[in-house]
N, C-alpha and C. Protein backbone atom coordinates (compact mmCIF):
# COMPACT_ATOMS: atom_id res chain seq x y z
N UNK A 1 -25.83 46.73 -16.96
CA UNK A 1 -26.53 47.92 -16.54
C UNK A 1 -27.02 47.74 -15.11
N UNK A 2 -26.77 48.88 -13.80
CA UNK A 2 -27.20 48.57 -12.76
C UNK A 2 -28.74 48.55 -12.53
N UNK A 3 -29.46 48.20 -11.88
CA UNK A 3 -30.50 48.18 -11.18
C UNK A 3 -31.02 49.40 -10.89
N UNK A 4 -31.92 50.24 -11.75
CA UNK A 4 -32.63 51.41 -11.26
C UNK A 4 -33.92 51.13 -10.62
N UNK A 5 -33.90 51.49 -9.36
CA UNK A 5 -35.57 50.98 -8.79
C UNK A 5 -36.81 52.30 -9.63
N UNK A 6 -37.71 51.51 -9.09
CA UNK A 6 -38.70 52.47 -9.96
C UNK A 6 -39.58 52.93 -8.45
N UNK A 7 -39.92 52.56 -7.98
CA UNK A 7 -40.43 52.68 -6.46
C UNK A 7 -39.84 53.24 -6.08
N UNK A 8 -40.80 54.24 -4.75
CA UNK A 8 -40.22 54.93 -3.62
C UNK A 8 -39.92 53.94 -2.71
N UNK A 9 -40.01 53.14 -2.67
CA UNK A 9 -39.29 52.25 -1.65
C UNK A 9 -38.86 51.31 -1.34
N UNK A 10 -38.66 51.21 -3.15
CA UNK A 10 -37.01 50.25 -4.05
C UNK A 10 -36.11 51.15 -3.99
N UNK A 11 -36.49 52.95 -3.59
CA UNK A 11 -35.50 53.50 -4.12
C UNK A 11 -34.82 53.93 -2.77
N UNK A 12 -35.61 54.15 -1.91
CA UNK A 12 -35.20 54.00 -0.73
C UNK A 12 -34.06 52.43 -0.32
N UNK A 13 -34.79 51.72 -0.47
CA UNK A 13 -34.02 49.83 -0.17
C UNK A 13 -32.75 50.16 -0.76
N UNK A 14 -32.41 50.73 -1.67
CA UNK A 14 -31.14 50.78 -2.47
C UNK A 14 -30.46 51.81 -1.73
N UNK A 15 -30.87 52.98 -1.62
CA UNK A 15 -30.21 54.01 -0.63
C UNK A 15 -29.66 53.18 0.52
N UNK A 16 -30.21 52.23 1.20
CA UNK A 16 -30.07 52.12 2.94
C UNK A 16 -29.21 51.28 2.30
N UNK A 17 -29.20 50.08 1.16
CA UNK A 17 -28.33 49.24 0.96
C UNK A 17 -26.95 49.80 0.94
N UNK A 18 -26.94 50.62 0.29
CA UNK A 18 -25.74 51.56 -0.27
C UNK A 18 -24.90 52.00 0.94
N UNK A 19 -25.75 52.83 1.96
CA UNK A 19 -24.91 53.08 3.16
C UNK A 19 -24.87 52.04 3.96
N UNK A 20 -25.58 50.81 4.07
CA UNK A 20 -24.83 49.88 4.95
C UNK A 20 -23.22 49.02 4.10
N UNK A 21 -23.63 48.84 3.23
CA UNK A 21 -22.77 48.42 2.03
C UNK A 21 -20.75 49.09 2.28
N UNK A 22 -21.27 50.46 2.42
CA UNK A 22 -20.01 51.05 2.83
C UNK A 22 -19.40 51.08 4.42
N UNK A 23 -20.40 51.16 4.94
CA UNK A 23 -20.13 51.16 6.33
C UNK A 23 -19.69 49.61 6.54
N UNK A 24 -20.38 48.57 5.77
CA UNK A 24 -19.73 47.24 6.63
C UNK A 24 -18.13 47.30 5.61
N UNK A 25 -17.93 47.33 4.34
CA UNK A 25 -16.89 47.74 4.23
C UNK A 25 -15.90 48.40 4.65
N UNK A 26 -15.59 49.51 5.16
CA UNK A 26 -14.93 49.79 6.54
C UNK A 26 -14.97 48.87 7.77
N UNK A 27 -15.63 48.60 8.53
CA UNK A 27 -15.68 47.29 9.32
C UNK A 27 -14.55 46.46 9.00
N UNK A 28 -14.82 45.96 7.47
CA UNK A 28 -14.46 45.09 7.21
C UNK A 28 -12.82 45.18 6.84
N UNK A 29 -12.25 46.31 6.48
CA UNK A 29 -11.24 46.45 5.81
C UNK A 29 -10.08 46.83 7.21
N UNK A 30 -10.72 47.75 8.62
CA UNK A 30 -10.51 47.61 9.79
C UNK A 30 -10.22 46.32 10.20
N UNK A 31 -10.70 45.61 10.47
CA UNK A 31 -10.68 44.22 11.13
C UNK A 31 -9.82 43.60 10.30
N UNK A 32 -9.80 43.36 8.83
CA UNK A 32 -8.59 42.59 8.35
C UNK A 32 -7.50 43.56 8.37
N UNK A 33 -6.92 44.46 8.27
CA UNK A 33 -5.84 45.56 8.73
C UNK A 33 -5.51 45.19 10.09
N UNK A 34 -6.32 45.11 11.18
CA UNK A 34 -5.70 44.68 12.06
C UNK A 34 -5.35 43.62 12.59
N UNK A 35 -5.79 42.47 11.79
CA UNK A 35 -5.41 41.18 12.08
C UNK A 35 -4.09 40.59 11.15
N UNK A 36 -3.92 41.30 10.06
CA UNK A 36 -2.65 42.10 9.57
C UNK A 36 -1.45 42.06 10.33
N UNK A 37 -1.89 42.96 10.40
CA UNK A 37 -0.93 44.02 11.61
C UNK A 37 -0.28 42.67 12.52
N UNK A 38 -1.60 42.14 13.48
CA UNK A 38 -1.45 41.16 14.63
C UNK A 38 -0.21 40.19 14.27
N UNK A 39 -0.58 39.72 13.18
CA UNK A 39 0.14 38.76 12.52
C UNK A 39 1.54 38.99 12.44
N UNK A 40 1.74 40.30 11.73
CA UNK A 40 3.22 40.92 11.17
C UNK A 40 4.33 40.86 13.16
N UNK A 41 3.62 41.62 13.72
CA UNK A 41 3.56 41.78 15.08
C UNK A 41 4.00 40.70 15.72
N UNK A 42 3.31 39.37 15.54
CA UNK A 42 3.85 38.26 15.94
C UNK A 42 4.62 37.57 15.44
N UNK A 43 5.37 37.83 14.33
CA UNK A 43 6.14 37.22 13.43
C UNK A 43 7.58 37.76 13.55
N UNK A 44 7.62 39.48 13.80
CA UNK A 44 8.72 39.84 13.69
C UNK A 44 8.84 40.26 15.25
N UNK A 45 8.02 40.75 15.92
CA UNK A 45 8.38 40.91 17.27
C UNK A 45 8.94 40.16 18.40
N UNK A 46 10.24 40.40 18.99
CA UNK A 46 10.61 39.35 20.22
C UNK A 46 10.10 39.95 21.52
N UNK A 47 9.01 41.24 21.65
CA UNK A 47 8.46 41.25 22.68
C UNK A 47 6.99 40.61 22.71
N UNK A 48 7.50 39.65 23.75
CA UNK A 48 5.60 39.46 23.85
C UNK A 48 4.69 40.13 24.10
N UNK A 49 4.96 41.56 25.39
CA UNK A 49 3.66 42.11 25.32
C UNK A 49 3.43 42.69 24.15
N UNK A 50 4.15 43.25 23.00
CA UNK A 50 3.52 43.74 22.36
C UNK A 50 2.47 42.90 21.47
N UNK A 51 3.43 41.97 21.08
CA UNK A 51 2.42 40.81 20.39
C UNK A 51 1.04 40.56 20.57
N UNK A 52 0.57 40.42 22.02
CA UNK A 52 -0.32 40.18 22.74
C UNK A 52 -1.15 41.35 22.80
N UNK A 53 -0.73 42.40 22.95
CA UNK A 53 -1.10 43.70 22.82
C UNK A 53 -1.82 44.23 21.44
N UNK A 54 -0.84 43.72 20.09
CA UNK A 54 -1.57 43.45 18.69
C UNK A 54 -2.35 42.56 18.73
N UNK A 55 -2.16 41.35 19.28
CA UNK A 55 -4.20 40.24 18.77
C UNK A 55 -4.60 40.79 20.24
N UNK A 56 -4.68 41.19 21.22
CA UNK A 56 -5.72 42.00 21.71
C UNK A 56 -6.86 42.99 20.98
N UNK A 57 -5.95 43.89 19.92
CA UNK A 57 -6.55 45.08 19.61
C UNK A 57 -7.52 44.25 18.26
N UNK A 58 -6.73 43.30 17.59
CA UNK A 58 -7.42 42.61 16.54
C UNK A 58 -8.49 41.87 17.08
N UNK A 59 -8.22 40.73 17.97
CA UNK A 59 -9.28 40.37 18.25
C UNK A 59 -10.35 40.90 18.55
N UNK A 60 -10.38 41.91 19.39
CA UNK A 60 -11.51 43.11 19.98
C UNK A 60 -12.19 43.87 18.56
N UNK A 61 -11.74 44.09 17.44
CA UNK A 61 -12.23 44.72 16.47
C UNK A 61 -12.98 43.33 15.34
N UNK A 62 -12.39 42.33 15.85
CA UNK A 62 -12.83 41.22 15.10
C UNK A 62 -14.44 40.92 15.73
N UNK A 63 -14.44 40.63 16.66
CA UNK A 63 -15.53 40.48 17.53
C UNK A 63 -16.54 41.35 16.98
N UNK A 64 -16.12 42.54 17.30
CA UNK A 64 -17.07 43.65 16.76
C UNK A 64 -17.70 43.67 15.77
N UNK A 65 -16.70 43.42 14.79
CA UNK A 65 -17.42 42.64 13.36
C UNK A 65 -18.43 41.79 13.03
N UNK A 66 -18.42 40.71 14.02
CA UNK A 66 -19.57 39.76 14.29
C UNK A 66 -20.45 40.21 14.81
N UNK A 67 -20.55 41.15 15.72
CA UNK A 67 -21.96 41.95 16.52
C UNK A 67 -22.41 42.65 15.42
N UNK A 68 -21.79 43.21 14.61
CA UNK A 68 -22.48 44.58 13.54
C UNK A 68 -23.03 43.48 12.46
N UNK A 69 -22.75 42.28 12.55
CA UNK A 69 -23.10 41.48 11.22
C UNK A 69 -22.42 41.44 10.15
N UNK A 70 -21.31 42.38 9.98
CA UNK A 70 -20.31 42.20 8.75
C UNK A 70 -19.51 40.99 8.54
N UNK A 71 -18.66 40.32 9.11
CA UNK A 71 -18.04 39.20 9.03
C UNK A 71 -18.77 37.92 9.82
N UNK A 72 -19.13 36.77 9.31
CA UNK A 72 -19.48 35.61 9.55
C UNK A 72 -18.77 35.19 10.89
N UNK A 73 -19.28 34.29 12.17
CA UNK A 73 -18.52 34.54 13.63
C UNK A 73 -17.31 33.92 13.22
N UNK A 74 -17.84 32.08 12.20
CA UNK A 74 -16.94 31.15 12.26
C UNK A 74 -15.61 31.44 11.46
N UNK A 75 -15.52 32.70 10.72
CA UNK A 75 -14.88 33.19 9.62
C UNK A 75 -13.65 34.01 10.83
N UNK A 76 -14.55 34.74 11.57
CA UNK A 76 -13.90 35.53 12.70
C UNK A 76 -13.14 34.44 13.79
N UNK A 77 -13.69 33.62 14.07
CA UNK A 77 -13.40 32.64 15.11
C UNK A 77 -12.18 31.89 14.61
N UNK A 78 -11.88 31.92 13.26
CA UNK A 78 -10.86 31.05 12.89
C UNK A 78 -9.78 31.68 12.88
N UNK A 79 -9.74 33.39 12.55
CA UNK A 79 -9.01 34.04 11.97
C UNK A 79 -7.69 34.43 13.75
N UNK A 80 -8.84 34.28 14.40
CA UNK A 80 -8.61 34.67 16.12
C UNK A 80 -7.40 33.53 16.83
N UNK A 81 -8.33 32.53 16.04
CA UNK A 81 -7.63 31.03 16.89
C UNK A 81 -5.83 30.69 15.82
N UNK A 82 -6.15 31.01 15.05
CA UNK A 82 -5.50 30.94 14.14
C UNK A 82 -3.94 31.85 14.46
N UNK A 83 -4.50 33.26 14.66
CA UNK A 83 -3.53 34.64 15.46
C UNK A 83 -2.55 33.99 16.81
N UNK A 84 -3.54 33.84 17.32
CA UNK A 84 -3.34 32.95 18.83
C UNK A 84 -2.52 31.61 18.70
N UNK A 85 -2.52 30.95 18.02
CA UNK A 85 -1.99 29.93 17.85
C UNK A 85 -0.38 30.18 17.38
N UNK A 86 -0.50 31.07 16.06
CA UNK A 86 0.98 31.89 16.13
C UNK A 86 1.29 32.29 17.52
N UNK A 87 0.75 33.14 18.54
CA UNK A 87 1.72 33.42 19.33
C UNK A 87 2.07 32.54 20.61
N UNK A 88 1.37 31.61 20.88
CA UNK A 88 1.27 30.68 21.69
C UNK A 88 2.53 29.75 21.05
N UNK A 89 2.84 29.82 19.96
CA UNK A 89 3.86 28.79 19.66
C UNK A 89 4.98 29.55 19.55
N UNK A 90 5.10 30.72 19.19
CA UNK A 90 6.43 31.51 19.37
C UNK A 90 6.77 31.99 20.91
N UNK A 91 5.43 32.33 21.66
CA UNK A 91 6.32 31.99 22.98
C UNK A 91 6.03 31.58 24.28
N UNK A 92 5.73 30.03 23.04
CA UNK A 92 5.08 29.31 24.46
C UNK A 92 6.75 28.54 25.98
N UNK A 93 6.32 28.57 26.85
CA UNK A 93 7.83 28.49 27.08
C UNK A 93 8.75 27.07 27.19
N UNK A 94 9.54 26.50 26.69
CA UNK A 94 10.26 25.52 26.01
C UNK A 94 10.26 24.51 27.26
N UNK A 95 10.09 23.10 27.41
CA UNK A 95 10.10 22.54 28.44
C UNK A 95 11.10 22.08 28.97
């Protein structure tokens, strides 16, 4: 059974919970969609700018994530280095 507050301002706390709750969800479902994306992008694409162009747009929405407080930085920071590291090795240039 959920949690009915009995207070005006348990019942309020639950309201604000509720809309931050959804809003970081979006955040959240944004930022992994586009790091997604980044990924697919760097895997099947033989152009680099675009590649670069996808973890641009990911990274920048990832970040964001960490300013709003939805995703943890080091969670974000890995996911970034991680992107980057795929494309740095697909076209880094051969010696």
């Amino acid at each position: 059974m959920p949690h009915i507050p009995v207070h005006p301002s348990a019942e309020k706390r639950h309201r604000q919970s509720l809309k931050r709750a959804e809003r970081n969800r979006v955040v959240r479902t944004r930022a992994r969609t586009l790091a997604k994306t980044a990924a697919e992008t760097i895997a099947s694409s033989s152009d680099e700018a675009a590649a670069k162009e996808a973890l641009k747009q990911a990274t920048k929405v990832l970040y964001k994530a960490i300013s709003s407080g939805t995703m943890h930085r080091n969670t974000v920071r890995r996911k970034v280095a991680r992107l980057s590291a795929r494309l740095h090795r697909k076209f880094s240039k051969k010696a």
